[in-house]
PDB file of N, CA and C in Angstrom:
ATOM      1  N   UNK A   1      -9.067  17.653  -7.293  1.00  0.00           N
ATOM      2  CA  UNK A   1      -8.646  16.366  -7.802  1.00  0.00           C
ATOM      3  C   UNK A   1      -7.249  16.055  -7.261  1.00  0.00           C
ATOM      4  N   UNK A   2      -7.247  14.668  -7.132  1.00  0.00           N
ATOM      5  CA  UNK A   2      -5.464  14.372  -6.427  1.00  0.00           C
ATOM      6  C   UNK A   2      -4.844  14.191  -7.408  1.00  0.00           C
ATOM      7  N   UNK A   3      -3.731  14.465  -7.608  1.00  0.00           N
ATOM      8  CA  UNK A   3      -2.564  14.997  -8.315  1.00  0.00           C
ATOM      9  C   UNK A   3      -2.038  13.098  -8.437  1.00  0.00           C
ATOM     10  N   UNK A   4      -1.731  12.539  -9.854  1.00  0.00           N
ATOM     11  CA  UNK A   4      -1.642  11.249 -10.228  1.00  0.00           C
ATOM     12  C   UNK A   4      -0.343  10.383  -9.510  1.00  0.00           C
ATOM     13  N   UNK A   5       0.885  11.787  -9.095  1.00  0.00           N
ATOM     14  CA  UNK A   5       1.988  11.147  -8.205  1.00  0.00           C
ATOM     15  C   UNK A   5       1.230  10.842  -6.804  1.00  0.00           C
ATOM     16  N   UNK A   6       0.210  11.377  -5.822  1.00  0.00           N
ATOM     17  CA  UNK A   6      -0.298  11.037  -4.844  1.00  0.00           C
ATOM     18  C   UNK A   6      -1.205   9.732  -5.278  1.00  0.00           C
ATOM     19  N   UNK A   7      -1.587   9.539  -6.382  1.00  0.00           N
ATOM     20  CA  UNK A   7      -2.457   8.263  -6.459  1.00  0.00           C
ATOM     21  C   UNK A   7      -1.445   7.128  -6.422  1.00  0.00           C
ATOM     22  N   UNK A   8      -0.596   7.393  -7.607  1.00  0.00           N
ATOM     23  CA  UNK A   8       0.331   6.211  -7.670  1.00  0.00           C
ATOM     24  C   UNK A   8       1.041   5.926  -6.117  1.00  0.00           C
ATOM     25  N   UNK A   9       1.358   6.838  -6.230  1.00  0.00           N
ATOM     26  CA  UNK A   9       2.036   6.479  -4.048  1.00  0.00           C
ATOM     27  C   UNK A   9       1.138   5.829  -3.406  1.00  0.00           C
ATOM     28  N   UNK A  10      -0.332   5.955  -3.979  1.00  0.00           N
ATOM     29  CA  UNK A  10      -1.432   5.433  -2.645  1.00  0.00           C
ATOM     30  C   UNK A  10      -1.345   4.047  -3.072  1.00  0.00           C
ATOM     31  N   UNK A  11      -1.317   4.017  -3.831  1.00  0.00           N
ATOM     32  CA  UNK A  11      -0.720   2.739  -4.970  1.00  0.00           C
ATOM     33  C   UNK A  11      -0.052   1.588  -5.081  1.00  0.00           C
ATOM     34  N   UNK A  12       1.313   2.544  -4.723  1.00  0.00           N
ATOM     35  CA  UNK A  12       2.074   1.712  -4.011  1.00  0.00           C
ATOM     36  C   UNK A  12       2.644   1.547  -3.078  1.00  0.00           C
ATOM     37  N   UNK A  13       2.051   2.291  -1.893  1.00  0.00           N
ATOM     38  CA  UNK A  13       1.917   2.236  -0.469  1.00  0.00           C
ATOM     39  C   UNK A  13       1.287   0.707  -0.551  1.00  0.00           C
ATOM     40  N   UNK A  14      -0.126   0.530  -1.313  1.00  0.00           N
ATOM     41  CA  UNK A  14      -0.857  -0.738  -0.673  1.00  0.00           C
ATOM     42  C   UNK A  14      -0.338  -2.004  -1.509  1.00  0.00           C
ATOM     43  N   UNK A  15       0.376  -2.113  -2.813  1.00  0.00           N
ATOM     44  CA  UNK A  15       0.716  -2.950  -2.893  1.00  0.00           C
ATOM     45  C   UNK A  15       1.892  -3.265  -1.858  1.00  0.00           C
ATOM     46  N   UNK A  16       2.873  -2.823  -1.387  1.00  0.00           N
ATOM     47  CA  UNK A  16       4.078  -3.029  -0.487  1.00  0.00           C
ATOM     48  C   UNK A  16       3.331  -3.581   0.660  1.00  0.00           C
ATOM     49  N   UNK A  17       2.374  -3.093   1.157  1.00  0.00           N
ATOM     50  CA  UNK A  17       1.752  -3.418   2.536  1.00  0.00           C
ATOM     51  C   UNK A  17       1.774  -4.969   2.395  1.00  0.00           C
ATOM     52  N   UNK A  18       0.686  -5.458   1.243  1.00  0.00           N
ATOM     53  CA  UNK A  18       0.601  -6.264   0.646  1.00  0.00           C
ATOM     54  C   UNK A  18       1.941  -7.907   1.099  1.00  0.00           C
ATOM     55  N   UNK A  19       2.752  -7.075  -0.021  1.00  0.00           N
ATOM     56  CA  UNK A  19       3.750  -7.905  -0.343  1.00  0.00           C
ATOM     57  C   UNK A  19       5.226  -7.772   0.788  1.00  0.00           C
ATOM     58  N   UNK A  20       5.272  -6.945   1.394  1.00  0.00           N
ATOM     59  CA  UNK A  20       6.150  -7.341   2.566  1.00  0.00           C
ATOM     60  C   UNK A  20       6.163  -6.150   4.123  1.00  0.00           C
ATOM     61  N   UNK A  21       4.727  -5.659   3.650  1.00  0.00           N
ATOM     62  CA  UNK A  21       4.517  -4.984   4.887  1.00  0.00           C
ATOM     63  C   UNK A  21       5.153  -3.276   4.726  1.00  0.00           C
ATOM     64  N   UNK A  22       4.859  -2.092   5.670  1.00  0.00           N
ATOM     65  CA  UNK A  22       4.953  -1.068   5.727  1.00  0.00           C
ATOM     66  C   UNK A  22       5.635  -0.588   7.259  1.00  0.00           C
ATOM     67  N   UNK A  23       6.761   0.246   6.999  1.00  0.00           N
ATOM     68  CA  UNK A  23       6.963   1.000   8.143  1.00  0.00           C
ATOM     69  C   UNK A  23       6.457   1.942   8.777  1.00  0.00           C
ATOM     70  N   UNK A  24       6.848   2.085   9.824  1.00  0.00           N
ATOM     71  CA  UNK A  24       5.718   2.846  10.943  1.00  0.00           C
ATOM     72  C   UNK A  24       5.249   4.338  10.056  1.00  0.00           C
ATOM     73  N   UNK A  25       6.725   4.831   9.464  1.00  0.00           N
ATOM     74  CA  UNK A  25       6.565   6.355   8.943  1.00  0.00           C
ATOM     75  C   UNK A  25       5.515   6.060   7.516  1.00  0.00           C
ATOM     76  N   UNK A  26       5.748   5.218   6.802  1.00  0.00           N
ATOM     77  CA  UNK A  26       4.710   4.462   5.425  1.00  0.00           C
ATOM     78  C   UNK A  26       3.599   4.189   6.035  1.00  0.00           C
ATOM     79  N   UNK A  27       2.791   3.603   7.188  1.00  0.00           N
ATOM     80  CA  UNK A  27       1.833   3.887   7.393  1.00  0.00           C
ATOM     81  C   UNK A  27       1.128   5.256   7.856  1.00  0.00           C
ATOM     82  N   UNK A  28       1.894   5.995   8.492  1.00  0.00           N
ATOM     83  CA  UNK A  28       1.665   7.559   8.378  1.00  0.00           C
ATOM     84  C   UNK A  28       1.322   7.932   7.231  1.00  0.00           C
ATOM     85  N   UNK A  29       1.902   7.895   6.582  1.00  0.00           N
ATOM     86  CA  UNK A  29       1.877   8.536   5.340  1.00  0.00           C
ATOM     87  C   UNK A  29       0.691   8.170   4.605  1.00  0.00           C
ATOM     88  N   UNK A  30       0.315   6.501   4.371  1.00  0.00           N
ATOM     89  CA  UNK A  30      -0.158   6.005   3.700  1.00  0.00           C
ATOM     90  C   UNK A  30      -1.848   6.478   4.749  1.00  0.00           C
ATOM     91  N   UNK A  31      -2.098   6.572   5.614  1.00  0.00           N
ATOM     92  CA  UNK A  31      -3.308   7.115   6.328  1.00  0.00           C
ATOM     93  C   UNK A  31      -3.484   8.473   5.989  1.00  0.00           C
ATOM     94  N   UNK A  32      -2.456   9.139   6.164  1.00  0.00           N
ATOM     95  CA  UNK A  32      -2.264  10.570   5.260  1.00  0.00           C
ATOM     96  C   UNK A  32      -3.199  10.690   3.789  1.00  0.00           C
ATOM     97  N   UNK A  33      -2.332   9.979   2.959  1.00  0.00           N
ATOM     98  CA  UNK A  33      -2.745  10.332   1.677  1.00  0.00           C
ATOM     99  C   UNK A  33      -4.311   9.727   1.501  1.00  0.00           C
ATOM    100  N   UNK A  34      -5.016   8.268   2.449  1.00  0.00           N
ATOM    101  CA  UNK A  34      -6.025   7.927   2.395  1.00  0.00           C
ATOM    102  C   UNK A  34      -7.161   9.340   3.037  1.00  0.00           C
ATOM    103  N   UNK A  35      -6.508   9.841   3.895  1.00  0.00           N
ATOM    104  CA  UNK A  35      -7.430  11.018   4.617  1.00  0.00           C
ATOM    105  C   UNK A  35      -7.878  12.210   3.224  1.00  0.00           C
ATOM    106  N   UNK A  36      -6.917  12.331   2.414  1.00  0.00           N
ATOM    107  CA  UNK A  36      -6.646  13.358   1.496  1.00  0.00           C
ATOM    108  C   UNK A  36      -7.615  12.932   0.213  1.00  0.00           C
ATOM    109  N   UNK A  37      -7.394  12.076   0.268  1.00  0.00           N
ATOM    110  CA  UNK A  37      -8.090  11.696  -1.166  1.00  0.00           C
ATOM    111  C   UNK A  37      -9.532  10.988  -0.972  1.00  0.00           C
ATOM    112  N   UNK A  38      -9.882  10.833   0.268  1.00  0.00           N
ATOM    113  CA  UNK A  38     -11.724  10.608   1.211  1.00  0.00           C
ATOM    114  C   UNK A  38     -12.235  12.463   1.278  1.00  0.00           C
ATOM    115  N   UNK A  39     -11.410  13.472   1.523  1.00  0.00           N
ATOM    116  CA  UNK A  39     -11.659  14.628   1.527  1.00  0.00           C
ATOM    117  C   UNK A  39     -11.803  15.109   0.196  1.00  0.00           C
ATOM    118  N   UNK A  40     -11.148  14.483  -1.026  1.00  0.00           N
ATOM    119  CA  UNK A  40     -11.612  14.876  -2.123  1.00  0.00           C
ATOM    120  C   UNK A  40     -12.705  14.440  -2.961  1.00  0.00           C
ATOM    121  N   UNK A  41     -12.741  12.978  -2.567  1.00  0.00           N
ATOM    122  CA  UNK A  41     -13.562  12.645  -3.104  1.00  0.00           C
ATOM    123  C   UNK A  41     -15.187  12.822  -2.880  1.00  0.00           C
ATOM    124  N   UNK A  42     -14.910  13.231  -1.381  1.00  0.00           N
ATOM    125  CA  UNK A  42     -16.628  13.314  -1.160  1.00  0.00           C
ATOM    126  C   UNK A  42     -17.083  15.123  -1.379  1.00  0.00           C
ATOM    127  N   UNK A  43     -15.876  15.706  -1.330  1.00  0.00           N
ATOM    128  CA  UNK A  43     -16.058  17.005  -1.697  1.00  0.00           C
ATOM    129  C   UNK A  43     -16.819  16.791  -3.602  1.00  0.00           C
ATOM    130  N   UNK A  44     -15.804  16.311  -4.716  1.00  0.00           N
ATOM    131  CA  UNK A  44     -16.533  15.952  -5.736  1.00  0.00           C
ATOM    132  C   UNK A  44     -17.932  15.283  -6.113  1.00  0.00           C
ATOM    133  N   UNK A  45     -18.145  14.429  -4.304  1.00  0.00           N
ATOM    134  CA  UNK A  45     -19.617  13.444  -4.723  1.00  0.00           C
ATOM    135  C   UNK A  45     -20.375  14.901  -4.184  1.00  0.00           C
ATOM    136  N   UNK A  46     -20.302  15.422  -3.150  1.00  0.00           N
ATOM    137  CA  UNK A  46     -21.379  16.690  -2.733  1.00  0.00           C
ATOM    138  C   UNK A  46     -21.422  17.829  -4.096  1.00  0.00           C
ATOM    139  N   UNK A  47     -20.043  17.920  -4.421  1.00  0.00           N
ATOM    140  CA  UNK A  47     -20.611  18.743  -5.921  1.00  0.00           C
ATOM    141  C   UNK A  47     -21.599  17.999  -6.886  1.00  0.00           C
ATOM    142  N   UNK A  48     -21.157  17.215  -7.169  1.00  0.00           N
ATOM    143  CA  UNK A  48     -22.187  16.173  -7.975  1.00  0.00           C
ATOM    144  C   UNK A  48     -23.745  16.354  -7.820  1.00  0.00           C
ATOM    145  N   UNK A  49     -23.923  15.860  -6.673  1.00  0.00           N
ATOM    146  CA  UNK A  49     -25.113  16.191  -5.921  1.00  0.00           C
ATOM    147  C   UNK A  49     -25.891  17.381  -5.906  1.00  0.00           C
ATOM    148  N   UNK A  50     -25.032  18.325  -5.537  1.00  0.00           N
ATOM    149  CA  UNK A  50     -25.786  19.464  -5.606  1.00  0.00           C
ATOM    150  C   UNK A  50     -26.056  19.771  -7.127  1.00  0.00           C
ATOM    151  N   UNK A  51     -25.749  19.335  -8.233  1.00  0.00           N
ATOM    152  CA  UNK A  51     -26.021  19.600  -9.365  1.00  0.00           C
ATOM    153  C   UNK A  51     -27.038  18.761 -10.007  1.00  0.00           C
ATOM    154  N   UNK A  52     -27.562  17.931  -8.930  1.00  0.00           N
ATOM    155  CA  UNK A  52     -28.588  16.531  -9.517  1.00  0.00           C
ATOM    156  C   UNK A  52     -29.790  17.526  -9.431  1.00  0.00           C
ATOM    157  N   UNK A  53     -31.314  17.381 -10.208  1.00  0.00           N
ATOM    158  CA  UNK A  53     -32.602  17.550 -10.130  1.00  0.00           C
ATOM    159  C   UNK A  53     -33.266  16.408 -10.304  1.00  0.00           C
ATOM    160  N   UNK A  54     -33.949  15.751  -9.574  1.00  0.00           N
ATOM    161  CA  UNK A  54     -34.832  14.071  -9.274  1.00  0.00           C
ATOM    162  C   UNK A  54     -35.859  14.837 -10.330  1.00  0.00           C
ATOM    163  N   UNK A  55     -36.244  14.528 -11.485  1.00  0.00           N
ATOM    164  CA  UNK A  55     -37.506  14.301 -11.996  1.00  0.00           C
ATOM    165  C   UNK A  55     -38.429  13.280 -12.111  1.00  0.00           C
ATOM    166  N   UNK A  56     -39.492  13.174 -11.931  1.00  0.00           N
ATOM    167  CA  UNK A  56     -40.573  11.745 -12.224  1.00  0.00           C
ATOM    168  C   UNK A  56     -40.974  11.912 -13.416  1.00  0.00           C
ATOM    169  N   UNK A  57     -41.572  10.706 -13.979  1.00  0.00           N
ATOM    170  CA  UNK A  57     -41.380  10.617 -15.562  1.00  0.00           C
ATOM    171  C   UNK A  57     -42.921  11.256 -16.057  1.00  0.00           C
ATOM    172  N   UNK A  58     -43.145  12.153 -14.906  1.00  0.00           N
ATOM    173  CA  UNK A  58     -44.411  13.478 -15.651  1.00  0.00           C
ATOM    174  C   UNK A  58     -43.878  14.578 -16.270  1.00  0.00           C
ATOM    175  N   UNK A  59     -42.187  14.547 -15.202  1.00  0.00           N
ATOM    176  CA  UNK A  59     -41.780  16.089 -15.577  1.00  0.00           C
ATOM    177  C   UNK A  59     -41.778  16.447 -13.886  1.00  0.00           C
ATOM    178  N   UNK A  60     -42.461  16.341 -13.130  1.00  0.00           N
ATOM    179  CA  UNK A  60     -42.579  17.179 -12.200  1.00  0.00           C
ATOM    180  C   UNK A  60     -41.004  16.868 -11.285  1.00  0.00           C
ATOM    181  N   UNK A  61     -40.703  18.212 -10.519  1.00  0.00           N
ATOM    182  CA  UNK A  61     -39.557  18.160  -9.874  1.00  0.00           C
ATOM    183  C   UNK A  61     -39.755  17.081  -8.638  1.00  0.00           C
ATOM    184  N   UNK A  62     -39.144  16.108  -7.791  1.00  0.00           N
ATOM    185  CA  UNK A  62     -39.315  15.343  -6.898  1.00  0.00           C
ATOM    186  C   UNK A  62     -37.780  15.248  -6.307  1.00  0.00           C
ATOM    187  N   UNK A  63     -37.145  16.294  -6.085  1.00  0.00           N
ATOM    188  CA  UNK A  63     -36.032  16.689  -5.751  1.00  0.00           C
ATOM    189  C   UNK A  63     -36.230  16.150  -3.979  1.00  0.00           C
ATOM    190  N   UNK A  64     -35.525  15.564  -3.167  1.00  0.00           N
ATOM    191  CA  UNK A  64     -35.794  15.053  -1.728  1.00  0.00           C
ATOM    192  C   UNK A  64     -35.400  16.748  -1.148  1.00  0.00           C
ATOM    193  N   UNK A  65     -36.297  17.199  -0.333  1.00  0.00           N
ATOM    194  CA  UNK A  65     -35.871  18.437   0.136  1.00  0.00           C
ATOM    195  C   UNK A  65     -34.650  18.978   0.449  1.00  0.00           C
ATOM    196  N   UNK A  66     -34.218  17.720   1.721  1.00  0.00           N
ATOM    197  CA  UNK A  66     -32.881  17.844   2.178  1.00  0.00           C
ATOM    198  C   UNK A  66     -31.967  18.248   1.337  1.00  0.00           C
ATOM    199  N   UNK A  67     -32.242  17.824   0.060  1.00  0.00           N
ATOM    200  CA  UNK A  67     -31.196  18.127  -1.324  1.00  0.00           C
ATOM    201  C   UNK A  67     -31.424  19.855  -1.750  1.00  0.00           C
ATOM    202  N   UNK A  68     -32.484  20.063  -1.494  1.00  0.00           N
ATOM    203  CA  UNK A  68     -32.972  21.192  -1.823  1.00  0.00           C
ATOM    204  C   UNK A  68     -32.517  22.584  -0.864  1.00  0.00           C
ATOM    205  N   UNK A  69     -32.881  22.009   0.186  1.00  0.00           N
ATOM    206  CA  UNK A  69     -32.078  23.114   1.271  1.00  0.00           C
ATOM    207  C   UNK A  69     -30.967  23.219   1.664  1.00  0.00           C
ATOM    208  N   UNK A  70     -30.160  21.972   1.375  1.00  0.00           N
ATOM    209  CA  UNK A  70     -28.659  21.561   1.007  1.00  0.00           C
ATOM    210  C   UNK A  70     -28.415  22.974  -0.568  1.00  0.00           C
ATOM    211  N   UNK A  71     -28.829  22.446  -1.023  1.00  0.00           N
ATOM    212  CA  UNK A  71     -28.518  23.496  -2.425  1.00  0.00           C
ATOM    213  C   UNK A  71     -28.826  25.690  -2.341  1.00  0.00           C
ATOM    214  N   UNK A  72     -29.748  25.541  -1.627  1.00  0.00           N
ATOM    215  CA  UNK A  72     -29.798  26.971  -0.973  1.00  0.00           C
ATOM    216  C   UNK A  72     -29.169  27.068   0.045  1.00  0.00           C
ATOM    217  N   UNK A  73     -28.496  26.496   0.863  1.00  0.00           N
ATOM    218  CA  UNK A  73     -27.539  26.905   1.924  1.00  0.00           C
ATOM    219  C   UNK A  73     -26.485  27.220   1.270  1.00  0.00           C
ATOM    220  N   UNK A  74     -26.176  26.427   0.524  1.00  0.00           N
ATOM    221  CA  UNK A  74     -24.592  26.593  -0.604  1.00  0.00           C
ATOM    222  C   UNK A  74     -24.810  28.047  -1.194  1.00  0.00           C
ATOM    223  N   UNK A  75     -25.986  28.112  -1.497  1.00  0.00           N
ATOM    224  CA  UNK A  75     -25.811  29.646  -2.512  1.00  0.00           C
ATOM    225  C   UNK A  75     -25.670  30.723  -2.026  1.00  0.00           C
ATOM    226  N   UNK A  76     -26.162  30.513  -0.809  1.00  0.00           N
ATOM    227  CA  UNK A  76     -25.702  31.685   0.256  1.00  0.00           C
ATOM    228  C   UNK A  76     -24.336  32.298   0.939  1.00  0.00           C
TER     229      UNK A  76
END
């Protein structure tokens, strides 16, 4: 999870952009912290995921494989 001082900075990196623009080193930065927090977040959506089971409303598992062999590669 990103730490709430890196959110607020991402924060207000884009309002400033916004309202009177960013310097060369603030857009560094501000691509920075966007790289950081796309790496966390999809790290949290693949956890997510791997914790989903697709059921159909018989009961039976209908899990998409890919998800499935995605989930045994991890356990290994």
């Amino acid at each position: 999870m990103l730490s709430k001082d890196k959110i607020q900075r991402i924060n207000a990196l884009a309002k400033k952009a916004k309202s009177v623009g960013l310097t060369d080193k603030e857009q560094m930065e501000q691509q920075e912290l966007r790289q950081e927090y796309l790496r966390v977040f999809r790290s949290s959506m693949s956890n997510t995921l791997h914790s989903v089971t697709v059921v159909d409303p018989k009961g039976n598992d209908v899990t998409p494989e890919k998800l499935k062999e995605s989930k045994r590669k991890r356990l290994h």
